[in-house]
C-alpha atoms as a PDB file:
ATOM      1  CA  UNK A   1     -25.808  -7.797 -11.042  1.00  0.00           C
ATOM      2  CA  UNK A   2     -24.248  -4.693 -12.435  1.00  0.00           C
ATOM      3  CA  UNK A   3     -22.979  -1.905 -10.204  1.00  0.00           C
ATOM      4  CA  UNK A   4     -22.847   1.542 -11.460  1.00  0.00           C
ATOM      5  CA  UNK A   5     -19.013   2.698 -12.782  1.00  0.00           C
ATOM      6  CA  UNK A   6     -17.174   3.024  -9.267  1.00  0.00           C
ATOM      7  CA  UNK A   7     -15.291   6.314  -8.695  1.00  0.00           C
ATOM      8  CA  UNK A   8     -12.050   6.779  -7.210  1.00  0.00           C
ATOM      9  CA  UNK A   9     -12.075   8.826  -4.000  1.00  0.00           C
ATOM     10  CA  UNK A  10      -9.436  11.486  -3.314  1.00  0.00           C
ATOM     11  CA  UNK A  11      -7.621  11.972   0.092  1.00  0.00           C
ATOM     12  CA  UNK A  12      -8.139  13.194   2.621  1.00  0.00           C
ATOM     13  CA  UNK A  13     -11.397  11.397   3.810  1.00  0.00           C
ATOM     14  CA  UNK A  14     -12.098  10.195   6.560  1.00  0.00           C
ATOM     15  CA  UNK A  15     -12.791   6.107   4.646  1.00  0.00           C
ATOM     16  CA  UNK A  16      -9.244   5.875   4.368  1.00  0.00           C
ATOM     17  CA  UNK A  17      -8.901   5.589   8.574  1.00  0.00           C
ATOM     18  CA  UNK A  18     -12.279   3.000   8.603  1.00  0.00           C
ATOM     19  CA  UNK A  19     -11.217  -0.537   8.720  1.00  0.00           C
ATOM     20  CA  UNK A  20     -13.267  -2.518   6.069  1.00  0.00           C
ATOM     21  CA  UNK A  21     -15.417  -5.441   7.065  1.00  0.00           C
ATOM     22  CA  UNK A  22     -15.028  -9.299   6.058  1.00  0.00           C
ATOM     23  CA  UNK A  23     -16.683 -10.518   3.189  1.00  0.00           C
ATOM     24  CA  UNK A  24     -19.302 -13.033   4.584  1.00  0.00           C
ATOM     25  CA  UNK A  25     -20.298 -14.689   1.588  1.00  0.00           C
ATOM     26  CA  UNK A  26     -18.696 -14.127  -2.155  1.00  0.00           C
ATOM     27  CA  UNK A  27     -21.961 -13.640  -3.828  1.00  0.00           C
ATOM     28  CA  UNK A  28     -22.621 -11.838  -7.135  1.00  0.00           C
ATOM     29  CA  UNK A  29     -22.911  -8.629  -5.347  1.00  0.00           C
ATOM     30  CA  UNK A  30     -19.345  -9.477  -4.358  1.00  0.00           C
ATOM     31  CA  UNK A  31     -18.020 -10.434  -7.731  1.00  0.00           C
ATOM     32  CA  UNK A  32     -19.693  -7.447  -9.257  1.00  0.00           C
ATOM     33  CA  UNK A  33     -17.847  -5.004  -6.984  1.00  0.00           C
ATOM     34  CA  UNK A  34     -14.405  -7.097  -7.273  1.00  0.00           C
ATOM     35  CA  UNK A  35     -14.971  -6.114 -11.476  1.00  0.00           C
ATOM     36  CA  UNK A  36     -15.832  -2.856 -10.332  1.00  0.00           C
ATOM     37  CA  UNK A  37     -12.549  -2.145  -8.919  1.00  0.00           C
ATOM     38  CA  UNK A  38     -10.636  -3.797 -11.728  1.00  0.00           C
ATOM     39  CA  UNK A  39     -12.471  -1.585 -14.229  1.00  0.00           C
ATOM     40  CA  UNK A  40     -11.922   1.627 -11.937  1.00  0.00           C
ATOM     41  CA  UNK A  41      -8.276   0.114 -11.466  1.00  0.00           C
ATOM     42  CA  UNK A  42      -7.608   0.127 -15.419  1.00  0.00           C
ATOM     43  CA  UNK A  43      -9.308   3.881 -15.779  1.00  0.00           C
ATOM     44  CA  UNK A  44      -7.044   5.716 -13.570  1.00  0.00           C
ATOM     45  CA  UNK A  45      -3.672   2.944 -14.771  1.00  0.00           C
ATOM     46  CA  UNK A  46      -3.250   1.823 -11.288  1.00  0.00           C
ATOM     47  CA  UNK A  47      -0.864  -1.552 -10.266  1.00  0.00           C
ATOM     48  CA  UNK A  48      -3.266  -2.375  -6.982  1.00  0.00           C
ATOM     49  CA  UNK A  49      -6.512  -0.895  -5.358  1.00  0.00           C
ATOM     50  CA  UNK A  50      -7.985  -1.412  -2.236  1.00  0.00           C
ATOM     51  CA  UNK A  51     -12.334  -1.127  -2.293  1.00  0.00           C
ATOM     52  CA  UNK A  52     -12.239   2.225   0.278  1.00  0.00           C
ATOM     53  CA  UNK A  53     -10.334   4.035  -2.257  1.00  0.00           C
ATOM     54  CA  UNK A  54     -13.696   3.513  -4.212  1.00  0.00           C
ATOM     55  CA  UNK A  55     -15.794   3.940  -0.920  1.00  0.00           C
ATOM     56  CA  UNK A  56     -16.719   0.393  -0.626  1.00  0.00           C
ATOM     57  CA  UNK A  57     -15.841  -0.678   3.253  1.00  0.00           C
ATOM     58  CA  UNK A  58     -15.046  -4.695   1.686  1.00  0.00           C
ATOM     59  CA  UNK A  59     -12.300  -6.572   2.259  1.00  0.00           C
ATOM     60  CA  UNK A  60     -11.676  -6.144  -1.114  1.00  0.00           C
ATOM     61  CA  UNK A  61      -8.120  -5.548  -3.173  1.00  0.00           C
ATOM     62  CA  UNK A  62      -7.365  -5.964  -6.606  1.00  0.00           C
ATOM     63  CA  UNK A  63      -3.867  -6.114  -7.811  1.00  0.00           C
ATOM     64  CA  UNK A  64      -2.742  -6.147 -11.881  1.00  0.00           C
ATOM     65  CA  UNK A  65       0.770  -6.063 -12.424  1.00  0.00           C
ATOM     66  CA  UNK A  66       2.007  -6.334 -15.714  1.00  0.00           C
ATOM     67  CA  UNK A  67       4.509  -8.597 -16.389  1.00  0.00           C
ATOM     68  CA  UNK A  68       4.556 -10.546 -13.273  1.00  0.00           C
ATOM     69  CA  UNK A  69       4.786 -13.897 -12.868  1.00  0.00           C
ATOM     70  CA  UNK A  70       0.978 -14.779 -11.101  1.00  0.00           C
ATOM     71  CA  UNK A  71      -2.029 -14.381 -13.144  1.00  0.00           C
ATOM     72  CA  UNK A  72      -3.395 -10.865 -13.651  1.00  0.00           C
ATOM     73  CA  UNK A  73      -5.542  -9.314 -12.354  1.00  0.00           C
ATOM     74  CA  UNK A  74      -5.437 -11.039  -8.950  1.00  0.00           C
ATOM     75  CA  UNK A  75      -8.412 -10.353  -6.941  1.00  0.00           C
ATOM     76  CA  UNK A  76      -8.201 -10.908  -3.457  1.00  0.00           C
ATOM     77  CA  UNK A  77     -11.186 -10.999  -0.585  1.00  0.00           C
ATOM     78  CA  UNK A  78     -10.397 -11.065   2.745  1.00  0.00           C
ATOM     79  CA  UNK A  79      -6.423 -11.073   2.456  1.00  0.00           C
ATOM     80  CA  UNK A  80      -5.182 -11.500   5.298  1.00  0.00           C
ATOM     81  CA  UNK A  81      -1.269 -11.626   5.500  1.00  0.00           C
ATOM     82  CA  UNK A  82       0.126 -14.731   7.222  1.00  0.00           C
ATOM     83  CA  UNK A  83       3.755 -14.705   7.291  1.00  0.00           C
ATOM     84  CA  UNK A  84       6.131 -11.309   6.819  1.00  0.00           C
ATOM     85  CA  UNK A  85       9.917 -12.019   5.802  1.00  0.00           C
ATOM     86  CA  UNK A  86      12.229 -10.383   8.081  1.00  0.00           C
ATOM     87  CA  UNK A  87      13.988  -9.082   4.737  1.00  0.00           C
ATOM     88  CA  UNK A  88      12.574  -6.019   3.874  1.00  0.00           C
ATOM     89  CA  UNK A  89      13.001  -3.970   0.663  1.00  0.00           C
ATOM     90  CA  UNK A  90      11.807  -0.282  -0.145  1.00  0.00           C
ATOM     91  CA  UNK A  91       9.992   0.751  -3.087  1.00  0.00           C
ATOM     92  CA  UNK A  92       8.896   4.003  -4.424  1.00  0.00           C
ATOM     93  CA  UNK A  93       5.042   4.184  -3.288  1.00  0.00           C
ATOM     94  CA  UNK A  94       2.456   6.578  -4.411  1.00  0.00           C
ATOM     95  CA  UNK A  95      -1.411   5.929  -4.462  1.00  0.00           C
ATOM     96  CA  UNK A  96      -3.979   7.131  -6.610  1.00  0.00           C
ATOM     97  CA  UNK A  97      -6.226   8.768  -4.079  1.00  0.00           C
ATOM     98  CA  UNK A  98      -3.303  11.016  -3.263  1.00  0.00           C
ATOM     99  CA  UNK A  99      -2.142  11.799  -6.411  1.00  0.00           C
ATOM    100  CA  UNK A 100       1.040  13.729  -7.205  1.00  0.00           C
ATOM    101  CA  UNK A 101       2.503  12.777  -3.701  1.00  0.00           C
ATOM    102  CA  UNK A 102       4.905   9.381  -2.813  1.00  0.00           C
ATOM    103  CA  UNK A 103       7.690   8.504  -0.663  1.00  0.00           C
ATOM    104  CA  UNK A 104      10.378   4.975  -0.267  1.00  0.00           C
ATOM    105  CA  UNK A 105       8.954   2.927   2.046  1.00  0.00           C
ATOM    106  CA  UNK A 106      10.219  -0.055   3.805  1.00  0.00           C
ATOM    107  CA  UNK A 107       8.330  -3.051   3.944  1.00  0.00           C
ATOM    108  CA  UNK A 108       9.042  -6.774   4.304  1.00  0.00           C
ATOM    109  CA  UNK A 109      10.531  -8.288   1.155  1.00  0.00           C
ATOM    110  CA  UNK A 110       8.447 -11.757   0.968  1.00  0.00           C
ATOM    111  CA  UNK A 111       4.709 -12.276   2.415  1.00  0.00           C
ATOM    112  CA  UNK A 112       2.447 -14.917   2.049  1.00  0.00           C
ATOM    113  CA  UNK A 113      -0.852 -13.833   1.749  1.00  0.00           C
ATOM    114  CA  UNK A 114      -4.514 -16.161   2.480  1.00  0.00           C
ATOM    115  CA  UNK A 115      -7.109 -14.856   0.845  1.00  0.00           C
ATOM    116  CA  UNK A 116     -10.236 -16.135  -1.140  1.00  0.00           C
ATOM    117  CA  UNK A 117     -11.056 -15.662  -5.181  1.00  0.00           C
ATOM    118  CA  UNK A 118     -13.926 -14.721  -6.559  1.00  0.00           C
ATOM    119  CA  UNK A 119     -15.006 -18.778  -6.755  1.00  0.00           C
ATOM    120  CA  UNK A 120     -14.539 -18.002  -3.004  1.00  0.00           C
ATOM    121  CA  UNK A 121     -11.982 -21.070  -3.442  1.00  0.00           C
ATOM    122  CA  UNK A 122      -9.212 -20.215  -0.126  1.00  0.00           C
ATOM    123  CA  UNK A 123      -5.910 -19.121  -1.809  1.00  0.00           C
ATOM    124  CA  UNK A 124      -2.186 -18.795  -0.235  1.00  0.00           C
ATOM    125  CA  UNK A 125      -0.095 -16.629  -2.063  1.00  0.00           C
ATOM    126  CA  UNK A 126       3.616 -15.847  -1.522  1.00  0.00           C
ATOM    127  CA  UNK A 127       4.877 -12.860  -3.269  1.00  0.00           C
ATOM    128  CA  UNK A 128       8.266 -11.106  -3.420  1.00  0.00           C
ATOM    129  CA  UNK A 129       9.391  -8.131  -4.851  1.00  0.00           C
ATOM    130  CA  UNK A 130       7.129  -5.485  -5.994  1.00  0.00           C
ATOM    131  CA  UNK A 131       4.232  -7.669  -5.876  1.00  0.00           C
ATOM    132  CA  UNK A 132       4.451  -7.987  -1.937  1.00  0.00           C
ATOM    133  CA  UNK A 133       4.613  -4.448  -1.786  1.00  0.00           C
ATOM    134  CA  UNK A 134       1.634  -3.983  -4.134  1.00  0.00           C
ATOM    135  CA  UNK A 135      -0.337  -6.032  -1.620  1.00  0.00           C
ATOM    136  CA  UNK A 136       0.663  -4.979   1.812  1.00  0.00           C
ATOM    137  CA  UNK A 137       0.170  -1.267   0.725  1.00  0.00           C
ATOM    138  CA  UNK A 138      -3.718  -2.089  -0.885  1.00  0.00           C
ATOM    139  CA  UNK A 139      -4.164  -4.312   2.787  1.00  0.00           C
ATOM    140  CA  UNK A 140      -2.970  -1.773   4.627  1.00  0.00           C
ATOM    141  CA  UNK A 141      -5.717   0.509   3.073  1.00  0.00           C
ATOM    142  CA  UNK A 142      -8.098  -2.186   4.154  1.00  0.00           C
ATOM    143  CA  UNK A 143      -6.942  -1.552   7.599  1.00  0.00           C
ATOM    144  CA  UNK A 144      -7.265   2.079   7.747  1.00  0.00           C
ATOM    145  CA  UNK A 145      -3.319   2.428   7.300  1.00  0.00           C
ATOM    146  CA  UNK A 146      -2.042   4.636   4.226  1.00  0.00           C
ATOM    147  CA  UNK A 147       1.529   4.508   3.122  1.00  0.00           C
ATOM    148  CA  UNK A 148       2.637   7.828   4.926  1.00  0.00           C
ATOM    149  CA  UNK A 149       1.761   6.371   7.749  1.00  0.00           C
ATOM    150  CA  UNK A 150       5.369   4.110   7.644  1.00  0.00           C
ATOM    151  CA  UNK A 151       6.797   7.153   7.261  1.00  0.00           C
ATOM    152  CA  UNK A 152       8.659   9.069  10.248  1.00  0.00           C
ATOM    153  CA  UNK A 153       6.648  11.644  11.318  1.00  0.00           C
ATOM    154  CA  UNK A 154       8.940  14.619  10.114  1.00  0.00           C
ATOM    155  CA  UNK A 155       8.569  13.341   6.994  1.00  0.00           C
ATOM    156  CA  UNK A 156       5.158  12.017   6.899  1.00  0.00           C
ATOM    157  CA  UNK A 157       4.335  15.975   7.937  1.00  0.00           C
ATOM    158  CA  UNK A 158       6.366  17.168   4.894  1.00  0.00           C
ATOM    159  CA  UNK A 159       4.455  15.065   2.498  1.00  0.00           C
ATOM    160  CA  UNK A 160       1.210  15.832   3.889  1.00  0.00           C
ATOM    161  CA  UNK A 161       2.440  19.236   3.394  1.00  0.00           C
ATOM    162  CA  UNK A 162       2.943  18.931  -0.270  1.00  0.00           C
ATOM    163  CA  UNK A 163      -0.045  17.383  -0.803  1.00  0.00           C
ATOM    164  CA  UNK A 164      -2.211  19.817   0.829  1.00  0.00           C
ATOM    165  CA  UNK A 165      -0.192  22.507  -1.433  1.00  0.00           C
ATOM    166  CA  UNK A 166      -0.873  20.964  -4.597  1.00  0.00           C
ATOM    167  CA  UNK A 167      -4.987  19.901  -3.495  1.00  0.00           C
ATOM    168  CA  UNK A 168      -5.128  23.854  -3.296  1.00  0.00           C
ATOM    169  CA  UNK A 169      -3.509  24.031  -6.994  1.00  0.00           C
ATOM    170  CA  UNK A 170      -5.325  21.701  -8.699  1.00  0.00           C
ATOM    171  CA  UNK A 171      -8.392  23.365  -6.954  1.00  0.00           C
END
């Protein structure tokens, strides 16, 4: 089965506070989608996308990090993060469905993550670094969380701010 090119959706809309649904069964339909993402992913030279950021209410990421150490691209349905390290670590983070905005955030340093493939084989993953922020900011999209929201809210304000000011630029 072969979807139609997926298109990236731009913030704000009102997908990005719906919390996708569980993937009963990882059929073709499911696959097909998963690709989807990875192609629309690749297009707009992303690191990690969640399926609402392409309108798809899955449980649904796809992450492709170059040079890390796990295989790329990972694909990852129903991720569901198990254990949190009490180390955290901040990153720069910036999404592409609000583009020209992003902010440090702190997040835990190590995760493991439980999630199925697209052979729906169950998978743990633990990631550090980068990678673990990749995926807690793509679940967190899952769950209707975007990365302003760890922000404080003067700040989170500010941004949303700046990103309303340049929406009105760009057009």
């Amino acid at each position: 089965m072969s979807l139609s090119p997926l298109s990236l959706i731009i913030g704000p809309d009102p997908i990005f506070r719906k919390k996708a649904q569980s993937v009963e069964n990882v059929d073709e339909n499911v696959v097909a989608k998963a690709k989807g993402l990875r192609d629309l992913l690749k297009r707009e030279k992303g690191v990690g996308i969640g399926a609402n950021m392409a309108g798809l209410l899955d449980r649904i990421i796809v992450v492709d990090l170059p040079g890390s150490d796990v295989m790329m691209p990972l694909y990852m349905i129903n991720p569901e993060i198990t254990e949190k390290s009490e180390e955290t670590q901040s990153y720069e983070e910036a999404s592409l469905s609000f583009p020209g905005v992003s902010a440090e955030i702190k997040r835990p340093a190590k995760i493991t993550v439980h999630y199925l493939d697209l052979n729906a084989e169950q998978q743990n993953l633990t990631a550090i670094g980068f990678l673990a922020t990749v995926i807690q900011h793509e679940v967190d999209y899952l769950d209707g969380v975007l990365f302003f929201d760890h922000l404080s809210k003067l700040k989170r304000d500010a941004l949303l701010r700046k990103y309303k000011k340049l929406r009105k630029v760009d057009g």
